[in-house]
Every structure is written in structure tokens, then in C-alpha cells.
C-alpha atoms as a PDB file:
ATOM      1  CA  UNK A   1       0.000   0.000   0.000  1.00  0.00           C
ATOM      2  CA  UNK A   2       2.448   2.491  -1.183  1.00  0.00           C
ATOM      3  CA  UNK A   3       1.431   5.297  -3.985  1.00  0.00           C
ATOM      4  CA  UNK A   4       3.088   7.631  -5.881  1.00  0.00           C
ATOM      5  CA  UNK A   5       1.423  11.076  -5.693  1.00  0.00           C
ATOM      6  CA  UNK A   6      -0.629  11.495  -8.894  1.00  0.00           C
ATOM      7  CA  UNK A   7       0.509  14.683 -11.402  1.00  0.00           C
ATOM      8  CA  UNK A   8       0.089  15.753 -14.667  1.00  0.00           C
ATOM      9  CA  UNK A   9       2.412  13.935 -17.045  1.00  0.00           C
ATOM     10  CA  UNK A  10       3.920  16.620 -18.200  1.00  0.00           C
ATOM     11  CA  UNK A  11       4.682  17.815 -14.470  1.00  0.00           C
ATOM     12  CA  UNK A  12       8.073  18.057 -13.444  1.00  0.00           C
ATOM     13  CA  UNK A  13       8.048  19.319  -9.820  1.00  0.00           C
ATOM     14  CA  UNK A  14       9.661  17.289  -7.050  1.00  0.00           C
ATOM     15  CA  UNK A  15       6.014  15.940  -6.104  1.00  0.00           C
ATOM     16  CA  UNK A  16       6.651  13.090  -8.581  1.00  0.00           C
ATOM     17  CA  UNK A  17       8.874  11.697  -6.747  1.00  0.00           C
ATOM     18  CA  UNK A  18       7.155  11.788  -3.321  1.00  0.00           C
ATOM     19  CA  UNK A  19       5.939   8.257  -2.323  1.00  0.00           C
ATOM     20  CA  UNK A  20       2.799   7.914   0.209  1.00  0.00           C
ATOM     21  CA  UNK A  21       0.770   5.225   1.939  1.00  0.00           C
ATOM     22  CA  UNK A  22      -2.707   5.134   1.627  1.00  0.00           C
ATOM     23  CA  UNK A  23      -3.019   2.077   3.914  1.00  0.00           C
ATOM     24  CA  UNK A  24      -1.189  -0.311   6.448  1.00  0.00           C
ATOM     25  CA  UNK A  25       2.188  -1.656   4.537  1.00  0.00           C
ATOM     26  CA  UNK A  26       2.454  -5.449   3.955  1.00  0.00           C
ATOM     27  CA  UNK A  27       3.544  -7.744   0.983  1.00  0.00           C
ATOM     28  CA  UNK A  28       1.141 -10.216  -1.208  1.00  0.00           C
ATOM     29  CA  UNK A  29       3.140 -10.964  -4.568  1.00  0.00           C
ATOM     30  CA  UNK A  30      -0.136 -12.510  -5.810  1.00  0.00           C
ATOM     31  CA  UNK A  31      -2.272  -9.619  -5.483  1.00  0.00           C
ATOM     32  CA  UNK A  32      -2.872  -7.755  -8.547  1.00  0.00           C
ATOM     33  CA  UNK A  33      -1.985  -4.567  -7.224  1.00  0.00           C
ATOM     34  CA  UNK A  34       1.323  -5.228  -5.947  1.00  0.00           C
ATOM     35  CA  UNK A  35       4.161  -4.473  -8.632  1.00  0.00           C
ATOM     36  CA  UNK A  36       5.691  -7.668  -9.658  1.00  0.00           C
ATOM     37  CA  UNK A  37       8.818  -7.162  -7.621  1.00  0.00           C
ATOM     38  CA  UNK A  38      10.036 -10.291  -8.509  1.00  0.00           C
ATOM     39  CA  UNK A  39       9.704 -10.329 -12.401  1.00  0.00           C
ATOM     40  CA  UNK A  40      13.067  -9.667 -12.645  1.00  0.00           C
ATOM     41  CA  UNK A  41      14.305 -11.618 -10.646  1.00  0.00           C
ATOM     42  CA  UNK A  42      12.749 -14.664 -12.579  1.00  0.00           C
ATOM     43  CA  UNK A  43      13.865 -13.454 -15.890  1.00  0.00           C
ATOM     44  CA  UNK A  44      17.306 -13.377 -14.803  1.00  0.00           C
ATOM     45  CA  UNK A  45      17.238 -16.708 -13.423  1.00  0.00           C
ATOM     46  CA  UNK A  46      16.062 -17.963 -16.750  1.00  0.00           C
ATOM     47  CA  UNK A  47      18.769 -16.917 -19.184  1.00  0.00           C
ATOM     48  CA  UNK A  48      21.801 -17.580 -16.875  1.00  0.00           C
ATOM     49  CA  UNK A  49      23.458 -20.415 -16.461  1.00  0.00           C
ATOM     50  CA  UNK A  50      26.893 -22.123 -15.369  1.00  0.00           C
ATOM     51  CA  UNK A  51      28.070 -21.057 -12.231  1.00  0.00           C
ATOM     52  CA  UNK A  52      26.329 -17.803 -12.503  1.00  0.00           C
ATOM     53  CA  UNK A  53      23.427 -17.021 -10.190  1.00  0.00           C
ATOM     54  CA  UNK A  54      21.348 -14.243  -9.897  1.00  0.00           C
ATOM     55  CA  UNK A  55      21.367 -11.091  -6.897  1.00  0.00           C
ATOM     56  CA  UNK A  56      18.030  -9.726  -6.565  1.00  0.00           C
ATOM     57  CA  UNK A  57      18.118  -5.937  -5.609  1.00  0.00           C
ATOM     58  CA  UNK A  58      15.559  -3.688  -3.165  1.00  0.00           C
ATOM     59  CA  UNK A  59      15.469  -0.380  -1.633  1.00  0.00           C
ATOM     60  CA  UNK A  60      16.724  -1.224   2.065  1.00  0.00           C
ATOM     61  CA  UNK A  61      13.736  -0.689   4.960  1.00  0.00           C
ATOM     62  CA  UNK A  62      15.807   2.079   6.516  1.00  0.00           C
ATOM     63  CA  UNK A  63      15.576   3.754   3.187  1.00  0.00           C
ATOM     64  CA  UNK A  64      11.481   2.769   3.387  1.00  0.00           C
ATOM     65  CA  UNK A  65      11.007   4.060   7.115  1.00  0.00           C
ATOM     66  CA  UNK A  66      13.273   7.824   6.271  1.00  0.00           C
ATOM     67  CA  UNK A  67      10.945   8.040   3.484  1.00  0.00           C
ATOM     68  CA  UNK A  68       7.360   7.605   5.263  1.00  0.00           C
ATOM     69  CA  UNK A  69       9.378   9.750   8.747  1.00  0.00           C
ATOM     70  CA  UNK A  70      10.511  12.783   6.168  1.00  0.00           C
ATOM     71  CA  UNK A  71       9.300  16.034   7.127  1.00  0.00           C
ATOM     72  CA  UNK A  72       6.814  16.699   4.182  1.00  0.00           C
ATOM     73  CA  UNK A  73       5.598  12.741   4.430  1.00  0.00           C
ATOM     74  CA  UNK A  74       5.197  12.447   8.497  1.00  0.00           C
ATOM     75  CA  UNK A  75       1.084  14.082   8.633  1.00  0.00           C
ATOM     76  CA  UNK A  76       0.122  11.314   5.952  1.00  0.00           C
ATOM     77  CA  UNK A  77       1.810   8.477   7.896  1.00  0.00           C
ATOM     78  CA  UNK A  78       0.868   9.303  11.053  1.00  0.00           C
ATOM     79  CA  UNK A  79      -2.974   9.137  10.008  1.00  0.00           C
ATOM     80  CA  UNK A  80      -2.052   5.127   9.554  1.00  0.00           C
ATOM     81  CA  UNK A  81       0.990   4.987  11.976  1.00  0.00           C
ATOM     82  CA  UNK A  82       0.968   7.447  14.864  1.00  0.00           C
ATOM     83  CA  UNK A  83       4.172   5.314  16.470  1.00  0.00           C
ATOM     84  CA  UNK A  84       7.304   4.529  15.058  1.00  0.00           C
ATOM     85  CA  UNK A  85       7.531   1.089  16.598  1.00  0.00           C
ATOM     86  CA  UNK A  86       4.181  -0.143  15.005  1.00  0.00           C
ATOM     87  CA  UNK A  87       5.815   1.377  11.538  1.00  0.00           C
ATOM     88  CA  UNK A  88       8.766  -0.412  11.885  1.00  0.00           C
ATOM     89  CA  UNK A  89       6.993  -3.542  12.768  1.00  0.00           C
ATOM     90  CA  UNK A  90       4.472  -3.885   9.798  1.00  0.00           C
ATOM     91  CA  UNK A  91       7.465  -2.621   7.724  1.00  0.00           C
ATOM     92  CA  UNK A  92       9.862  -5.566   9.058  1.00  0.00           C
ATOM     93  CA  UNK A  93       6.963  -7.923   8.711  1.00  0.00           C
ATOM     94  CA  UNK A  94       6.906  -6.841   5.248  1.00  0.00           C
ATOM     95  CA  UNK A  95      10.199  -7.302   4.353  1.00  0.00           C
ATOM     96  CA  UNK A  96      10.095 -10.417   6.104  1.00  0.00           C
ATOM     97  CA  UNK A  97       7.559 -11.351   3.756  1.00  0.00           C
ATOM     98  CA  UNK A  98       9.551 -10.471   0.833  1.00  0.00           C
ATOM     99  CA  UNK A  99      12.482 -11.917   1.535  1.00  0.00           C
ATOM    100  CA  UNK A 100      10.731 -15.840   1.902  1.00  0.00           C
ATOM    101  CA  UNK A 101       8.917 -15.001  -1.398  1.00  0.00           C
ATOM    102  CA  UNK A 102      12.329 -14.384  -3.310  1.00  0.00           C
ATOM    103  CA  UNK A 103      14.071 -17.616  -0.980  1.00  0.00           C
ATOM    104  CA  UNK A 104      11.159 -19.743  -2.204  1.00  0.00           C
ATOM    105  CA  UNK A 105      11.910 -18.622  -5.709  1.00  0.00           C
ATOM    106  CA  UNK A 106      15.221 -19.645  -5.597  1.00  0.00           C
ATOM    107  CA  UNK A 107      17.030 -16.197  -4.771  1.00  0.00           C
ATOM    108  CA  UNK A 108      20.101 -17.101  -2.221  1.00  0.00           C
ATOM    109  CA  UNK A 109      21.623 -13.528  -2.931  1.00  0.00           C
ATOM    110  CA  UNK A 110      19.755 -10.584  -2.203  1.00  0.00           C
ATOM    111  CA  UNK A 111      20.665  -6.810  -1.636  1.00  0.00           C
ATOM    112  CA  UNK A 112      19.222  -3.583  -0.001  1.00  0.00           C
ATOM    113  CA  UNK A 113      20.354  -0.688  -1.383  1.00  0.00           C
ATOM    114  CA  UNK A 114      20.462   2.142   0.794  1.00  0.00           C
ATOM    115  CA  UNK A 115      19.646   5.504   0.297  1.00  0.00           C
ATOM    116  CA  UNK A 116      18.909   7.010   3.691  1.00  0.00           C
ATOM    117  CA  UNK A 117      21.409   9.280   3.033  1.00  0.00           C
ATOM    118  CA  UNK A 118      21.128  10.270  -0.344  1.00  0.00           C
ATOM    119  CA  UNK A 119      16.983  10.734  -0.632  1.00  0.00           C
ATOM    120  CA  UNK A 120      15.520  12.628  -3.640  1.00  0.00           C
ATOM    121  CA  UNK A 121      13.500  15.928  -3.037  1.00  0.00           C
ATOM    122  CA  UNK A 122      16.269  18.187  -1.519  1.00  0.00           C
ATOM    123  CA  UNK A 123      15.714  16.264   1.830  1.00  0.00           C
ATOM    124  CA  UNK A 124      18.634  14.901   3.787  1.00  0.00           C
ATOM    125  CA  UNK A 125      18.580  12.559   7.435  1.00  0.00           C
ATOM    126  CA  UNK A 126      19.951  15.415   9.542  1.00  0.00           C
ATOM    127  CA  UNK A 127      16.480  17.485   8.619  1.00  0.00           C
ATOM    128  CA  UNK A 128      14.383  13.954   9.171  1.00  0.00           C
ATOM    129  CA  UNK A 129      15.696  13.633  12.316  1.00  0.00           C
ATOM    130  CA  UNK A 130      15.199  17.051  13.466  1.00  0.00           C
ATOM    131  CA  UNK A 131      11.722  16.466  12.081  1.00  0.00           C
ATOM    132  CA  UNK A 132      11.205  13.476  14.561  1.00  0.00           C
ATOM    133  CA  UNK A 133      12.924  15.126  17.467  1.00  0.00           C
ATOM    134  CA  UNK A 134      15.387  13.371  17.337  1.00  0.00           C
ATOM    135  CA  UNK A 135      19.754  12.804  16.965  1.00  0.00           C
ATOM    136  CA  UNK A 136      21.623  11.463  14.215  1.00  0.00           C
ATOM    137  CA  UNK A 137      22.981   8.603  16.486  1.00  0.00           C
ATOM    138  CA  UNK A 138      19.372   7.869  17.891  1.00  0.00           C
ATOM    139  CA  UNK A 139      17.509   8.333  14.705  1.00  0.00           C
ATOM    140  CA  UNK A 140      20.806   5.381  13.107  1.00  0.00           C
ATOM    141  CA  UNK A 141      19.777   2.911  15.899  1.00  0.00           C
ATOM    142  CA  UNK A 142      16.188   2.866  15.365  1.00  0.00           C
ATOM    143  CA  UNK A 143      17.306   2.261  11.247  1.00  0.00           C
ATOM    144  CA  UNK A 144      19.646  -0.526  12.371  1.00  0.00           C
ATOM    145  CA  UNK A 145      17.241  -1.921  15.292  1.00  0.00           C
ATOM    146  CA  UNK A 146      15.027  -1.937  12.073  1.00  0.00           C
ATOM    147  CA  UNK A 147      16.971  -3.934   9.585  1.00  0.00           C
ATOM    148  CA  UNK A 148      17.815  -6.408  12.372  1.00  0.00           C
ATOM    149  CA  UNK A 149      14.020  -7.260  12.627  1.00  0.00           C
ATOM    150  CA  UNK A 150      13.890  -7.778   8.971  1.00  0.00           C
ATOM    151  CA  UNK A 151      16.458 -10.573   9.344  1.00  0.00           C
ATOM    152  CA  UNK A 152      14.996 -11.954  12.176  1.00  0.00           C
ATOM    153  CA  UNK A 153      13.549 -14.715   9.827  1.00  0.00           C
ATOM    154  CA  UNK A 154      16.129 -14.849   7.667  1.00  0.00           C
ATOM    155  CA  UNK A 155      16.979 -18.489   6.149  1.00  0.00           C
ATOM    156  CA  UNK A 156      20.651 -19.842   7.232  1.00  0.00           C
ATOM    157  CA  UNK A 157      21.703 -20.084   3.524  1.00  0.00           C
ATOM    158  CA  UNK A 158      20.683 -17.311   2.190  1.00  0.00           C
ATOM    159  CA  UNK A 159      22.562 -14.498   1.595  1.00  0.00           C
ATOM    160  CA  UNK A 160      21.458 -10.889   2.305  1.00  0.00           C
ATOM    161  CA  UNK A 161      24.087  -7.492   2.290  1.00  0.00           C
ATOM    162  CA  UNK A 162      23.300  -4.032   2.564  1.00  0.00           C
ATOM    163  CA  UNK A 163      24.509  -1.872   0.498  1.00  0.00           C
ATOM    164  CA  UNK A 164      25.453   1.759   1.298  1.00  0.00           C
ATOM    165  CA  UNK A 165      26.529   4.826  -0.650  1.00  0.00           C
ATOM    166  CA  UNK A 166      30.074   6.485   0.468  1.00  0.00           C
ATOM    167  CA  UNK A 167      28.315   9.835   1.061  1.00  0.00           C
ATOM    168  CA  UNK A 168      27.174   9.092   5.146  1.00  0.00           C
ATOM    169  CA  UNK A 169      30.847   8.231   5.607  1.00  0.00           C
ATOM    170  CA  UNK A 170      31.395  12.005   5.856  1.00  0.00           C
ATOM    171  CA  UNK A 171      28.254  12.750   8.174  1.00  0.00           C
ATOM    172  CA  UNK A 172      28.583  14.330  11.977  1.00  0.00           C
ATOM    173  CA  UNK A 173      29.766  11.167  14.653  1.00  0.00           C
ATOM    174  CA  UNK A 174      30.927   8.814  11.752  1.00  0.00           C
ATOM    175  CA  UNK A 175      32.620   6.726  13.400  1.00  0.00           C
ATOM    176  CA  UNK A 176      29.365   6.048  16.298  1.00  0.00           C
ATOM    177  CA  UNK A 177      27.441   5.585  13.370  1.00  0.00           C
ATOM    178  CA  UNK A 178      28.955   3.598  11.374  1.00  0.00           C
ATOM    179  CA  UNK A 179      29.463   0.939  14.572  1.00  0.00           C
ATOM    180  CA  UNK A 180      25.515   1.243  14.947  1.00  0.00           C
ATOM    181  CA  UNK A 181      24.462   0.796  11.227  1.00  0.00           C
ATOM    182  CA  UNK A 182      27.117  -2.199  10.313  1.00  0.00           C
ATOM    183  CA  UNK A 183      26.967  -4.224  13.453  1.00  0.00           C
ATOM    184  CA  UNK A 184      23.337  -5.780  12.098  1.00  0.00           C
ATOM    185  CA  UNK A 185      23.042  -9.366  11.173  1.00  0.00           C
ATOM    186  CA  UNK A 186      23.498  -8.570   7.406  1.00  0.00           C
ATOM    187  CA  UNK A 187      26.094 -11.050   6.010  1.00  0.00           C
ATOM    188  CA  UNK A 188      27.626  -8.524   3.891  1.00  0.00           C
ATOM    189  CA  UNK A 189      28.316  -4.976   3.380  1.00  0.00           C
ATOM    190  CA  UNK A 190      28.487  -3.505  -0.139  1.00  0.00           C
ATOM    191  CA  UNK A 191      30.023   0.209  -0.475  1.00  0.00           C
ATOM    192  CA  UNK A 192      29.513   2.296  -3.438  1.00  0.00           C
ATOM    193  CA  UNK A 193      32.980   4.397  -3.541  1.00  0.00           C
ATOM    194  CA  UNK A 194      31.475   6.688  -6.269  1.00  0.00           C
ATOM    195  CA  UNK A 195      33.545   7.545  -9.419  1.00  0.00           C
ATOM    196  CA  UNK A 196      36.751   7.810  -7.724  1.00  0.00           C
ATOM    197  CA  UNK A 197      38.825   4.799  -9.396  1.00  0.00           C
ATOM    198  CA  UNK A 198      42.148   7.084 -10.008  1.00  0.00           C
ATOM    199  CA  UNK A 199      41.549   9.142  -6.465  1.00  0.00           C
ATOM    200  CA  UNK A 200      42.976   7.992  -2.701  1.00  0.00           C
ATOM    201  CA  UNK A 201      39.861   6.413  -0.712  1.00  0.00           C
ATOM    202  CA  UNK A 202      39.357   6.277   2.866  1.00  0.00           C
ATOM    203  CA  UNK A 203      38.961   2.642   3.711  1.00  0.00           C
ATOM    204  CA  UNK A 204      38.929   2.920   7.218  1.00  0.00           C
ATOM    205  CA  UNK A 205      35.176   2.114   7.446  1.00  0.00           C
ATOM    206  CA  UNK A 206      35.846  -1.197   6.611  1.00  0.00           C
ATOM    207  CA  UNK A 207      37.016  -2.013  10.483  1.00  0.00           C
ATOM    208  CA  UNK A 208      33.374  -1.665  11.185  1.00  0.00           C
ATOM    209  CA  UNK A 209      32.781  -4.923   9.168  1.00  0.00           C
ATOM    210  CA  UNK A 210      34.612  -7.402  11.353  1.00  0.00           C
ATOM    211  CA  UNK A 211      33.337 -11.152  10.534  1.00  0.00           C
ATOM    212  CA  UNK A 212      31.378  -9.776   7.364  1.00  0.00           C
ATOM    213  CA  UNK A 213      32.049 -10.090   3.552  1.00  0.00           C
ATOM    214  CA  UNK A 214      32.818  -7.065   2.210  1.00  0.00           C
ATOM    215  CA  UNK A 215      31.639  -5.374  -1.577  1.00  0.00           C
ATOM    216  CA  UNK A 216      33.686  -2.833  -2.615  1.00  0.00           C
ATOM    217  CA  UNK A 217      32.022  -1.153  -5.364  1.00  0.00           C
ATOM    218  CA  UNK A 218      34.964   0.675  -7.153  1.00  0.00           C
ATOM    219  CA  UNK A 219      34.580  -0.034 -10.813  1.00  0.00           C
ATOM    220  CA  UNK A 220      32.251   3.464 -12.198  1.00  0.00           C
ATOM    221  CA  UNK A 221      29.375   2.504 -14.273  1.00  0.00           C
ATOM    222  CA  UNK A 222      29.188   5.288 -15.885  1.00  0.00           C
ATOM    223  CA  UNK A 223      32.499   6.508 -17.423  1.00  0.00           C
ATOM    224  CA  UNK A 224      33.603   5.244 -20.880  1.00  0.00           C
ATOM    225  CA  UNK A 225      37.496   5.142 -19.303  1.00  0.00           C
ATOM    226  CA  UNK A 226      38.522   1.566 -19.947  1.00  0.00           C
ATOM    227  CA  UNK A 227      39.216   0.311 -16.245  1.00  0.00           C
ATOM    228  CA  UNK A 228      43.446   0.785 -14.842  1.00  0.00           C
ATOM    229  CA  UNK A 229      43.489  -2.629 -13.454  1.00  0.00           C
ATOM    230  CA  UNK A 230      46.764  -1.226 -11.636  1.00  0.00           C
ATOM    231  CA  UNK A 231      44.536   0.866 -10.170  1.00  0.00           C
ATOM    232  CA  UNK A 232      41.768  -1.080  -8.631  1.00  0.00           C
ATOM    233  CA  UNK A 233      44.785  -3.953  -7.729  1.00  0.00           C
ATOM    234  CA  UNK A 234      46.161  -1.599  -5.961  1.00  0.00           C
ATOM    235  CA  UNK A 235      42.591  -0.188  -4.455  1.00  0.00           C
ATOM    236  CA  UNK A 236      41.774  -3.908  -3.135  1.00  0.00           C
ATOM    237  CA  UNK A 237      45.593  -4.276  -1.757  1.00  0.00           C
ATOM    238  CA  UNK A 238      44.828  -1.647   0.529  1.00  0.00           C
ATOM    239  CA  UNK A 239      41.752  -2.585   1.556  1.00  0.00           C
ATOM    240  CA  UNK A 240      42.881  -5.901   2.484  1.00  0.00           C
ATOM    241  CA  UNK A 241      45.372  -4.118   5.097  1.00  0.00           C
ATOM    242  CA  UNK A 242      41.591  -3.807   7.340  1.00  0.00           C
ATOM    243  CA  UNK A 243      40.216  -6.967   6.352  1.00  0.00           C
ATOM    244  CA  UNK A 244      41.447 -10.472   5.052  1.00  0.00           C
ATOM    245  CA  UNK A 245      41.644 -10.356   1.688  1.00  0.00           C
ATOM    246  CA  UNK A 246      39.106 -13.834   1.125  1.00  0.00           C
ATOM    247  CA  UNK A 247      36.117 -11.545   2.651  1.00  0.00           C
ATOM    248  CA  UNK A 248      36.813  -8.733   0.000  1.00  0.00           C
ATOM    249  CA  UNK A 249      34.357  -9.136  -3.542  1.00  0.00           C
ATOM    250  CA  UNK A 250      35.540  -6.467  -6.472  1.00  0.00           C
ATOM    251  CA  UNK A 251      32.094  -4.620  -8.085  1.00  0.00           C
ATOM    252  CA  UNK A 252      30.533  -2.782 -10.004  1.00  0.00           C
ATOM    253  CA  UNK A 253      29.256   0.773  -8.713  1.00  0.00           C
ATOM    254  CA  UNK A 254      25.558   0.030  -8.389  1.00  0.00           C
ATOM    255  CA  UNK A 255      24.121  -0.919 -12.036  1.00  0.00           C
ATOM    256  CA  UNK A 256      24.554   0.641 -15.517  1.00  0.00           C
ATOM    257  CA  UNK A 257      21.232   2.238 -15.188  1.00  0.00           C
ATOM    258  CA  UNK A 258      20.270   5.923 -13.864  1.00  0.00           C
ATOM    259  CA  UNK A 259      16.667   5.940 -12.247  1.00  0.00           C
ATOM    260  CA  UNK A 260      15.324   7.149 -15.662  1.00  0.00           C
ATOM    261  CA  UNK A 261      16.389   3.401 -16.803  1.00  0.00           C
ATOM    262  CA  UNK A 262      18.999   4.980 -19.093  1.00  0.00           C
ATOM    263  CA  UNK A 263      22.763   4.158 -19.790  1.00  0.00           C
ATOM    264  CA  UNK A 264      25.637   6.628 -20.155  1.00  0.00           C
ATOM    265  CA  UNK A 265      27.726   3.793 -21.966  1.00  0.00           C
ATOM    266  CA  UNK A 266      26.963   1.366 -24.662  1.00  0.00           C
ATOM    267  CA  UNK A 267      26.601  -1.901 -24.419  1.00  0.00           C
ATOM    268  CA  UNK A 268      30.210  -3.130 -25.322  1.00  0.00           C
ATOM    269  CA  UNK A 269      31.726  -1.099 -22.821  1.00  0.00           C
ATOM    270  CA  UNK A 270      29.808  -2.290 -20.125  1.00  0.00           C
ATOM    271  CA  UNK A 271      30.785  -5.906 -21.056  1.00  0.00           C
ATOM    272  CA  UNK A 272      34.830  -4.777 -21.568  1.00  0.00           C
ATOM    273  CA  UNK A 273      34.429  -3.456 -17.984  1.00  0.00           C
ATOM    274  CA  UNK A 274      32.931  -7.000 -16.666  1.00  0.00           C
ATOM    275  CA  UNK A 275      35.531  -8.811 -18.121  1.00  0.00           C
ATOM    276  CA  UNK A 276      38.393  -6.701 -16.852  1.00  0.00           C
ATOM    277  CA  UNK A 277      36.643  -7.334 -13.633  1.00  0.00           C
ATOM    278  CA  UNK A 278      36.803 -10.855 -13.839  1.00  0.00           C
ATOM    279  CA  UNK A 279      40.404 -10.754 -14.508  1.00  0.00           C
ATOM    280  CA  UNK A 280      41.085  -8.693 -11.886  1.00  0.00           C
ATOM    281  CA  UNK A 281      39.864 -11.194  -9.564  1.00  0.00           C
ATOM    282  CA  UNK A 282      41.638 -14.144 -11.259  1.00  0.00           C
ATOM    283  CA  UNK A 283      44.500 -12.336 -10.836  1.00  0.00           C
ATOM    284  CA  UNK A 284      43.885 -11.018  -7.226  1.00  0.00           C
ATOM    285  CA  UNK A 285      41.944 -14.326  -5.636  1.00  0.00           C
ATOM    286  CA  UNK A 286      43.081 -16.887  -8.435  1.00  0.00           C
ATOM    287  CA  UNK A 287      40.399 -19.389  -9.399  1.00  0.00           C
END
């Protein structure tokens, strides 16, 4: 029961981009009204093959809960949800939900992909917590307290990471944060380091992720430079100085695709940049 607010199609104010509930949030894949989350998901899985498998991809629930807490959202979702705690109940039982309808598909990989920090509309966390009365730090435990009760269910061999965007790194209290938000029962964390393959990058996050596998998202999806293998070598090498080297994974920067569903590289280059990939980690992990 999440809506987008309706506008004229020609309408290009900041409104589009507002989502609402018009009802208590839950998950039924078989109801007609629900967007098939998981079409993709089982296209994927039809066309690969080998020793391939698919990672399905979601907005994280802290990204879900900032969005329904956000200042110009918080008078429509308190008509359904005047507490926080029932909110981030029905929305863990949701993803609950979600996450045994993409298990029972097949999916042993999948992602949240948050954007707490990085919301659309001009609207950052330090103004949503201010908006709740809240602190940064106290506003970051109720988001991790959150994503812990999404993976309360969470089958034993299945894999689930969250993935985060380098841009919190630099918030107030990072370090206090960063110990709250990565300390959740997520098997993996996946960092987007933004289009900064040729620049120094601060890796010292990664002793938050003790016992976890850790993504490093360093390869830029969206320049047409071939990839300085040299460079990302040397990127991992460092990397591994904060964590062994066999719970480092090499990726891609989020997907080729912008939220408009466009692509600022062909085709071809996005395949020369998977295979350099791949023999980057031949070459840095062997076989």
C-alpha cells in the first residue's frame, strides 16, 4: 500500500517523486496490485546459467522508514501509523515477507540498497531527524534496530548485504554511526565508492565490518574510461590491510542504469568493464 502522488504527465516538480501510503504496509506478490517485484528476478534466473546465479536488488527498509518519517511525508503516515515502533513492525513484517517469497523462488543472494542518506527531493537525514525530534545517532539505531528485525527470519543459507553509498561516511559522529548501522546481522556490506577509481579512498570504514564479507564497489558505471586494473589492484591491496583479503568481492558501482532506466555507456563497454573485472579477480583471488 504504497502510492506515488498522482501529477500531470507533463509535471516536473519534485512531487513526482514523493511516495505515500494510503493504507497499512504489507507484501502479497499474488495480489494484482502489488508491482511484480520479482519479475526480474525470474527473468534473470532464466537466461543464466553455469556457475552464474542471480542477486536480486531492493530499496533497504531504513531507506522505506526515512521516506514515510521525512518532514513533508510524516502528517500522511501518522494518520495510519501514529508510532514509530508499530511502523517499523508492519514494515519488518513486510520485508520479512519479501524476503521468503524471493528464498522460495530460488534467490540465495539478495541486496538492499540504501539511500537514507542520499533521498531525492532536496531532503537529507539530519532534517528527518530534526523532524522526529530526534539525533543522528538515535535516529541510526532505530534504522539498524530496524533492519535487524527484517532478518529476524532470515533463512541460514541465504545471503542478504546491505549496500550503502560512500556519502554518510562524511556525516557528523561517523565513526558512532557507522558501529551502529554495520553491526546488524546482514552477512555482507556492499560500499559504493562513487567515481573515484584514479583518487585515494578512505577505507577505514571497513574495520566496522569485522566477521562480514565485504563489496567494494569501485569499478564506475558510468564513465567510458577503460578500467586501470593497476589501479583497482592496488585499491583492493589496501583494503585488504583492514580486512582479510578472502572476505573482500571487487564490483561494479551500483548498475549501468540511472533511475530514468537509461545508460551513459553502450553496451560493449559495459561488457569490456565485466571482463576486466573478472580478470582482476583471477588475478587477485586466483580461481
Amino acid at each position: 500500500n504504497i502510492s506515488k502522488h498522482e501529477t500531470e504527465p507533463n509535471d516536473t516538480s519534485e512531487e513526482n517523486d514523493k511516495s505515500v501510503i494510503c493504507g497499512k504496509i504489507d507484501f502479497d506478490n499474488h495480489f494484482l496490485s502489488t508491482p511484480p517485484v520479482t519479475e526480474h528476478f525470474t527473468y534473470l534466473t532464466g537466461i543464466i546459467g553455469g556457475d552464474m546465479y542471480a542477486k536480486a536488488l531492493l530499496p533497504s527498509p531504513m531507506t522505506l522508514l526515512a521516506e514515510l518519517i521525512r518532514p513533508e511525508n510524516r502528517l500522511n503516515t501518522g494518520r495510519y501509523y501514529p508510532d514509530i515502533e508499530v511502523l517499523s513492525h508492519d514494515i519488518a513484517q513486510t520485508y520479512q515477507k519479501v524476503i521468503r517469497e524471493f528464498y522460495n523462488m530460488g534467490c540465495r543472494f539478495l541486496q538492499f540498497s540504501d539511500y537514507t542518506w542520499n533521498l531525492t527531493g532536496g531532503c537529507d537525514i539530519q532534517q528527518i531527524s530534526e523532524a522526529n525530534n530526534t539525533d543522528l545517532a538515535s535516529l541510526s539505531t532505530v534504522l539498524a534496530r530496524l533492519t535487524e528485525l527484517c532478518l529476524n527470519d532470515k533463512p541460514d543459507d541465504m545471503c542478504i548485504s546491505l549496500q550503502f553509498d560512500e556519502k554518510w561516511w562524511n556525516t557528523r559522529d561517523r565513526e558512532k554511526i557507522a558501529e551502529i548501522l554495520l553491526s546488524t546481522q546482514a552477512n555482507a556490506i556492499a560500499f559504493d565508492f562513487g567515481n573515484r577509481e584514479n583518487e585515494n579512498i578512505d577505507f577505514s570504514i571497513l574495520k566496522h565490518c569485522q566477521s562480514k564479507d565485504v563489496i567494494l564497489g569501485l569499478v564506475s558505471t558510468s564513465s567510458s574510461q577503460p578500467i586501470s586494473t593497476s589501479t583497482i589492484t592496488h585499491h583492493i591491496e589496501n583494503a585488504a590491510r583492514l580486512l582479510p583479503l578472502e572476505s573482500l568481492h571487487l564490483s561494479c558501482q551500483g548498475n549501468f542504469r540511472n533511475l530514468s532506466g537509461n545508460s551513459s555507456i553502450s553496451e560493449q563497454e559495459m561488457w569490456n568493464k565485466i571482463a576486466t573485472m573478472k580478470n582482476i579477480a583471477k588475478t587477485v583471488w586466483g580461481e
